[in-house]
Protein backbone atom coordinates (compact mmCIF):
# COMPACT_ATOMS: atom_id res chain seq x y z
CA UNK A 1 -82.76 13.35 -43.18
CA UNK A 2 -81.76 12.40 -46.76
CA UNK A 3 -79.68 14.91 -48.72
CA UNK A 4 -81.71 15.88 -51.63
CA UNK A 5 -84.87 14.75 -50.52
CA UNK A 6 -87.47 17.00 -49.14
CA UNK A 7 -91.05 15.79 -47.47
CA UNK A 8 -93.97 17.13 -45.37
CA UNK A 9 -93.93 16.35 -42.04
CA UNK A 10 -96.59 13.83 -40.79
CA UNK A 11 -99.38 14.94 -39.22
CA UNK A 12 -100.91 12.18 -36.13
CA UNK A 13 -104.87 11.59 -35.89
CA UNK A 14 -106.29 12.76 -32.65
CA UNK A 15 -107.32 9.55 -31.02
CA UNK A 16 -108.58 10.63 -27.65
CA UNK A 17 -109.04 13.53 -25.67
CA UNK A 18 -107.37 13.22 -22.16
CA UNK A 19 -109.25 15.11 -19.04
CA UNK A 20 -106.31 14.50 -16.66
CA UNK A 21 -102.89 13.31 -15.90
CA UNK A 22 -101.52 11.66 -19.65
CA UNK A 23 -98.70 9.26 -19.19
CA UNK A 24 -97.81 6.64 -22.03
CA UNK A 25 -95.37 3.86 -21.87
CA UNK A 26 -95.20 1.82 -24.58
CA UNK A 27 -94.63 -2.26 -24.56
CA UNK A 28 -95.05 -5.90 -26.19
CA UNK A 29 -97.78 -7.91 -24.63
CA UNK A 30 -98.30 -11.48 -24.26
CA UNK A 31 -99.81 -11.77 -27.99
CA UNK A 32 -96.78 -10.07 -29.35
CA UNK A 33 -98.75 -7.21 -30.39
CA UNK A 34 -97.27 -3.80 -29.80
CA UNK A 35 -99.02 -1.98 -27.34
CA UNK A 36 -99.05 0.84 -24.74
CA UNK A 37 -100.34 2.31 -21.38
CA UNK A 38 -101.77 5.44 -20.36
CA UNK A 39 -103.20 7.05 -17.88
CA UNK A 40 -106.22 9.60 -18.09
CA UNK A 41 -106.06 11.21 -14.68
CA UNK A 42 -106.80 7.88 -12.29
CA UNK A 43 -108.12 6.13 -15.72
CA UNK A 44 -105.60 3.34 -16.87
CA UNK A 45 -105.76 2.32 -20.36
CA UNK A 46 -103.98 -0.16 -22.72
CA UNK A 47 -103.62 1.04 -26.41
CA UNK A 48 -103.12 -1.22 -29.26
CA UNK A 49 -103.80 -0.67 -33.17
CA UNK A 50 -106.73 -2.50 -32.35
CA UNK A 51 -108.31 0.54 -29.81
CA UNK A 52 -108.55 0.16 -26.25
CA UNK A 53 -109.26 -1.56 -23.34
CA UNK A 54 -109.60 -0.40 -19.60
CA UNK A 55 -106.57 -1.69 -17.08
CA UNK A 56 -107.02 -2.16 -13.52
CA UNK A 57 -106.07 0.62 -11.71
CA UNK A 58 -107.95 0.17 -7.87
CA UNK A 59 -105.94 2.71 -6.26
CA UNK A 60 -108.20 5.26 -3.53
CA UNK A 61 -105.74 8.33 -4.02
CA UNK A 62 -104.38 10.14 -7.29
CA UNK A 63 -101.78 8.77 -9.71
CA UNK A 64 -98.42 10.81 -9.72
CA UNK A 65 -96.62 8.84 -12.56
CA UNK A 66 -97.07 5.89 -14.60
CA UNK A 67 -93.59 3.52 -15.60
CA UNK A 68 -93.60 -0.29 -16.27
CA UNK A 69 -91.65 -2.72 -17.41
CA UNK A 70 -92.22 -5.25 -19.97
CA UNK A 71 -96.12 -6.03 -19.37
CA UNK A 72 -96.23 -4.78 -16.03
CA UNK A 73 -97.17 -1.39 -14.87
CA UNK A 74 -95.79 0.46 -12.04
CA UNK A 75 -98.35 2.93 -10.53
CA UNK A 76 -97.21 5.98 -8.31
CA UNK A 77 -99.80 7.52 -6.39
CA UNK A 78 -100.62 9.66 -3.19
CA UNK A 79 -101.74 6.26 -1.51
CA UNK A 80 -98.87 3.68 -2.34
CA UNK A 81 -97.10 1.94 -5.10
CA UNK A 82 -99.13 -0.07 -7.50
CA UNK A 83 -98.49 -2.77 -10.48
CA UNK A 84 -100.35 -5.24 -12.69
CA UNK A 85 -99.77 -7.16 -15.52
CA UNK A 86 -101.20 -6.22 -18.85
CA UNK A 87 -104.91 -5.32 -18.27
CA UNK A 88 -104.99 -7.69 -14.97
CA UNK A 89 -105.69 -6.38 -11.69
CA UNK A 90 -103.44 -4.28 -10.22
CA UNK A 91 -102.43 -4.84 -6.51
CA UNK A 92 -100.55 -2.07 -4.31
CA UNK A 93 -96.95 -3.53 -3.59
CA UNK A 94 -95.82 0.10 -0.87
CA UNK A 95 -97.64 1.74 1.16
CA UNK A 96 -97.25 5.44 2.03
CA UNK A 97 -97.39 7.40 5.16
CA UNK A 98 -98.79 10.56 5.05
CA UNK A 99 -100.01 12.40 1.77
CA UNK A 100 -97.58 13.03 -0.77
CA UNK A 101 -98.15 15.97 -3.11
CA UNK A 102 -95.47 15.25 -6.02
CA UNK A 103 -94.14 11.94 -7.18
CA UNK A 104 -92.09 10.09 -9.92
CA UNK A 105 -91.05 6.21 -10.66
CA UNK A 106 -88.91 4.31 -12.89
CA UNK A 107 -87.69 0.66 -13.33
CA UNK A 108 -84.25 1.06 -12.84
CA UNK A 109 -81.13 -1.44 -11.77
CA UNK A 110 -83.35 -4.12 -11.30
CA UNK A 111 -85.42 -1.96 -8.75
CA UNK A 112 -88.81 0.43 -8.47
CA UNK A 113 -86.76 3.40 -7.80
CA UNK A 114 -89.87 6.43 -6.82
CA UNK A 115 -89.96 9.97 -5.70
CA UNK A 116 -92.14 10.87 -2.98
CA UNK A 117 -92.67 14.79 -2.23
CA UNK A 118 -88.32 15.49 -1.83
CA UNK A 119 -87.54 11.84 -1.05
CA UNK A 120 -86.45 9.25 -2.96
CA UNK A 121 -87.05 5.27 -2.41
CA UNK A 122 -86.11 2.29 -4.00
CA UNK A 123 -87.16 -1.44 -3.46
CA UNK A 124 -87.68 -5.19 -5.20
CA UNK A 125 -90.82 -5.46 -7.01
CA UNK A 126 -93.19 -6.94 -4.81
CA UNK A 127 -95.64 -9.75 -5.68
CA UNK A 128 -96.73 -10.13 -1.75
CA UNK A 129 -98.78 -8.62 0.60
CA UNK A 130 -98.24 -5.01 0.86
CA UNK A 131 -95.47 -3.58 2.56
CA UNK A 132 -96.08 -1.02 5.31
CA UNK A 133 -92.34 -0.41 6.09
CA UNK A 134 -89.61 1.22 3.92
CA UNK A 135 -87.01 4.01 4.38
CA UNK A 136 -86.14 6.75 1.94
CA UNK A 137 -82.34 6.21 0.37
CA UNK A 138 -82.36 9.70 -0.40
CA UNK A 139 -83.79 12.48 1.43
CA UNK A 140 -83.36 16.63 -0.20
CA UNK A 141 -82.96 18.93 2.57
CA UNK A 142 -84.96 21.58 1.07
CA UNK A 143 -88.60 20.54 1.96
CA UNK A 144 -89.57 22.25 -1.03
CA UNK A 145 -87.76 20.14 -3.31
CA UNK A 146 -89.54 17.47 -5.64
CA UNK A 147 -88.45 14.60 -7.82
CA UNK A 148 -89.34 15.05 -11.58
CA UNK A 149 -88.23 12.23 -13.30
CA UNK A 150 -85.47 8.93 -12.65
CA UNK A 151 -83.40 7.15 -15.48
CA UNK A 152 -80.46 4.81 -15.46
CA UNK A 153 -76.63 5.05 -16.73
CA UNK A 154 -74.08 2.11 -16.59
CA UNK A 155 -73.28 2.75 -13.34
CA UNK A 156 -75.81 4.52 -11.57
CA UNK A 157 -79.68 5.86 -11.27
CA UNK A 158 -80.26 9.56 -12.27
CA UNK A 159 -82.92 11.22 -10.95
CA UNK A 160 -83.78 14.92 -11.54
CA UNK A 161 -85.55 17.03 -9.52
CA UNK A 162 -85.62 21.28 -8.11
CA UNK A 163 -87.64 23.85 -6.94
CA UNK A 164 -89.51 26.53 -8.94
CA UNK A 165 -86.32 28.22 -9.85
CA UNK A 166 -83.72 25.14 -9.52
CA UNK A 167 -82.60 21.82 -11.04
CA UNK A 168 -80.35 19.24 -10.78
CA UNK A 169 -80.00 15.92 -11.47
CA UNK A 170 -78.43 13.70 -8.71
CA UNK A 171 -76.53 10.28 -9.33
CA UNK A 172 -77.27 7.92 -6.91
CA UNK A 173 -75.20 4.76 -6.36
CA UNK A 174 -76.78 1.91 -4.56
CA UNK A 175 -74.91 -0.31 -2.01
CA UNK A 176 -75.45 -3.52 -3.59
CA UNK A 177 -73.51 -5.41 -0.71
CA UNK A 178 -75.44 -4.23 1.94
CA UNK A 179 -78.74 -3.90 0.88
CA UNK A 180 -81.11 -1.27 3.16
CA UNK A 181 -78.21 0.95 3.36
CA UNK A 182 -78.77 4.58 2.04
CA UNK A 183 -76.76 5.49 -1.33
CA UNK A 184 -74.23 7.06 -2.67
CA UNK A 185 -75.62 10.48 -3.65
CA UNK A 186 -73.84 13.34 -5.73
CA UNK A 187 -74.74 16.59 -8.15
CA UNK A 188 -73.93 15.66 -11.61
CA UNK A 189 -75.51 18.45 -13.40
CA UNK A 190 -77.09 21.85 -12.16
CA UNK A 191 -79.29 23.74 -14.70
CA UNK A 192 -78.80 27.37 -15.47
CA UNK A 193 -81.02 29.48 -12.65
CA UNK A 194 -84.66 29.30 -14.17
CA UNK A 195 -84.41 26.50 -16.38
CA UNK A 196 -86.63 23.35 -14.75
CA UNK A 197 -86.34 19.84 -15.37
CA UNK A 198 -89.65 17.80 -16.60
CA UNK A 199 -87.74 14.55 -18.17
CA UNK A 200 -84.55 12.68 -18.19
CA UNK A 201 -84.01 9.95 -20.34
CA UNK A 202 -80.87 7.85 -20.42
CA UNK A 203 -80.45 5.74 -23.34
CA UNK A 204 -77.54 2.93 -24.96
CA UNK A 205 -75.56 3.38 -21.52
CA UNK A 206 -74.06 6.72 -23.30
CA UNK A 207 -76.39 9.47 -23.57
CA UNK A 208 -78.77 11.09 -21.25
CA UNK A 209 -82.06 13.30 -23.12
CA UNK A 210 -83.15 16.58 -20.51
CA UNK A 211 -86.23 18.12 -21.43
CA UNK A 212 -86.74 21.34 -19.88
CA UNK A 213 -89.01 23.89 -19.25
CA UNK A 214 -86.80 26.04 -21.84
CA UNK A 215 -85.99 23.24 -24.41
CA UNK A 216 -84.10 20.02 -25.09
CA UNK A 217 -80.58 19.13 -24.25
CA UNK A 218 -78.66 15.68 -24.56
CA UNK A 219 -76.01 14.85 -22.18
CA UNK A 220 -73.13 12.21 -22.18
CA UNK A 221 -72.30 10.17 -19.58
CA UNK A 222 -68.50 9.73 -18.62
CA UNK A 223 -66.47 6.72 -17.49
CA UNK A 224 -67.56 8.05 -13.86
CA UNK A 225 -70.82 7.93 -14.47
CA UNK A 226 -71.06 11.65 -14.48
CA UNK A 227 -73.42 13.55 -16.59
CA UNK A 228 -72.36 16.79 -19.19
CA UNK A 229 -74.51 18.16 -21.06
CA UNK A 230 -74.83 20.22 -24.33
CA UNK A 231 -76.45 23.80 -25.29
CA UNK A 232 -80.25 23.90 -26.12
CA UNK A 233 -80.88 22.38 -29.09
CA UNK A 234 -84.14 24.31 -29.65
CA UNK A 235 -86.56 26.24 -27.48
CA UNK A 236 -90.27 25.74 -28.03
CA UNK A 237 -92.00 28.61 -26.69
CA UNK A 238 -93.08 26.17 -23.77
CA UNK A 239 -90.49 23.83 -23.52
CA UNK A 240 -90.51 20.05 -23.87
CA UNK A 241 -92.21 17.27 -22.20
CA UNK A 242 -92.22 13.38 -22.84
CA UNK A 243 -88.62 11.19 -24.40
CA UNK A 244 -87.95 8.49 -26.11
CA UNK A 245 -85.42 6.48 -28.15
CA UNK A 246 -85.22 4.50 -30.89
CA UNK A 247 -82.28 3.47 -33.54
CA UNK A 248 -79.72 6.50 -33.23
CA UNK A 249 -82.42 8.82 -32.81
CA UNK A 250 -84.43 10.26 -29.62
CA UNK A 251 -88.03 11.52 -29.90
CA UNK A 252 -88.86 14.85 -27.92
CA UNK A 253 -92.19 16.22 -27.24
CA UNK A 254 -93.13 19.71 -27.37
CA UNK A 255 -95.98 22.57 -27.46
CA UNK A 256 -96.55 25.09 -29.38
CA UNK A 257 -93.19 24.76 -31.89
CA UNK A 258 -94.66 23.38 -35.07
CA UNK A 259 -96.19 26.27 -36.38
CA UNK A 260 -98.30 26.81 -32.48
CA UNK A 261 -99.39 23.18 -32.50
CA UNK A 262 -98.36 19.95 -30.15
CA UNK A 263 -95.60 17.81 -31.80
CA UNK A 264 -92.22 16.09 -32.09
CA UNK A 265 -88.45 16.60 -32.57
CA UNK A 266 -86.27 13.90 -33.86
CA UNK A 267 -82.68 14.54 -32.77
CA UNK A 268 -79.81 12.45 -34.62
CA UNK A 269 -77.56 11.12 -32.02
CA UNK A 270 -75.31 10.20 -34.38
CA UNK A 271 -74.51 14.50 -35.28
């Protein structure tokens, strides 16, 4: 990254073996320490240089996805939406009917914005008694279809999704003058047949990260809101995983590209 300069690549210690779904969102807590959750299958965990301590995570079914924001956590699973603050008990804000499969959730426009199965929800955080009664803004046609991953833009909520063979990534425009009205819904990018979606990422209201089953790509968001994106800037023989920004750079996870072991890209937003 300098020119002239040349330096071995840092190698992480191992600091746990996970068993079962691994999610990791990282966060400031109330002691201003930096800090992070993750999820071990139905095991919640907060993460600090310090080790770790156990977070409340009562929820009877099996956690789809893991998102929070600030302190507090935002729990999909097949038996509702759940959230707690820090490493305080977590209480289920939804419930679900029926049994989904397949989910996703993000924090997003000031909303939990979720994937259920091929549907797609959105609602205020809820610090009441549970709610038993919602309705889908978004509903695929294609029973098949499942949500992968949500993310934001200036202007709308992107959420990805596809079959085994198919991706796209929808923008969805909420009706902020009539709430419980479904929302505007369009394509804004369709991958190349076989390529599937695993993680979006939008980031500084400009660019949107798309980690695939093939690769990475970044994509810029227009004055529309509508997302193009670039050619694959590398393919890991099995894709990419998990995104993240920070200064002008994104951080992409990957397997088997650093010489056949697990590890991270940096892409420079600013080339």
């Amino acid at each position: 990254w300098t020119a002239g300069q040349v330096s071995l690549l840092k190698v992480p210690a191992q600091q746990f073996t996970l068993s079962g779904l691994a999610k990791v969102r990282g966060y400031v807590d109330g002691s201003s320490v930096d800090a992070a959750f993750y999820t071990d299958g139905n095991a919640l965990w907060k993460i600090t240089d310090s080790g770790r301590t156990a977070a409340s995570n009562p929820t009877v079914g099996t956690t789809l996805d893991l998102a929070n924001t600030g302190t507090r956590t935002l729990i999909n699973a097949t038996d509702g939406i759940w959230s707690g603050i820090d490493t305080g008990v977590a209480t289920k804000m939804y419930s679900v009917i029926g049994t989904p499969t397949s989910g996703t959730i993000e924090f997003t426009k000031n909303r939990v914005v979720w994937g259920w199965d091929n549907a797609i929800y959105g609602e205020a955080i809820n610090t009441g008694a549970t709610i038993t009664t919602h309705t889908a803004k978004f509903t695929h046609t294609n029973p098949l279809w499942t949500w992968s991953s949500i993310t934001e833009g200036p202007t709308a909520i992107y959420a990805a999704g596809g079959t085994t063979t198919q991706s796209i990534i929808y923008k969805l425009v909420p009706d902020i003058a009539t709430p419980g009205t479904p929302w505007q819904v369009t394509e804004t990018a369709v991958m190349p047949s076989g390529e599937t979606i695993r993680t979006i990422y939008g980031y500084v209201g400009s660019f949107v990260g798309i980690a695939t089953n093939r690769g990475f790509r970044v994509g810029e968001i227009d004055a529309n809101g509508d997302i193009s994106y670039g050619p694959l800037l590398f393919q890991p023989t099995s894709g990419c995983t998990g995104i993240i920004g920070f200064d002008r750079f994104m951080y992409v996870g990957s397997q088997a590209a650093h010489d056949g072991h697990t590890g991270l890209f940096r892409v420079d937003l600013g080339t």
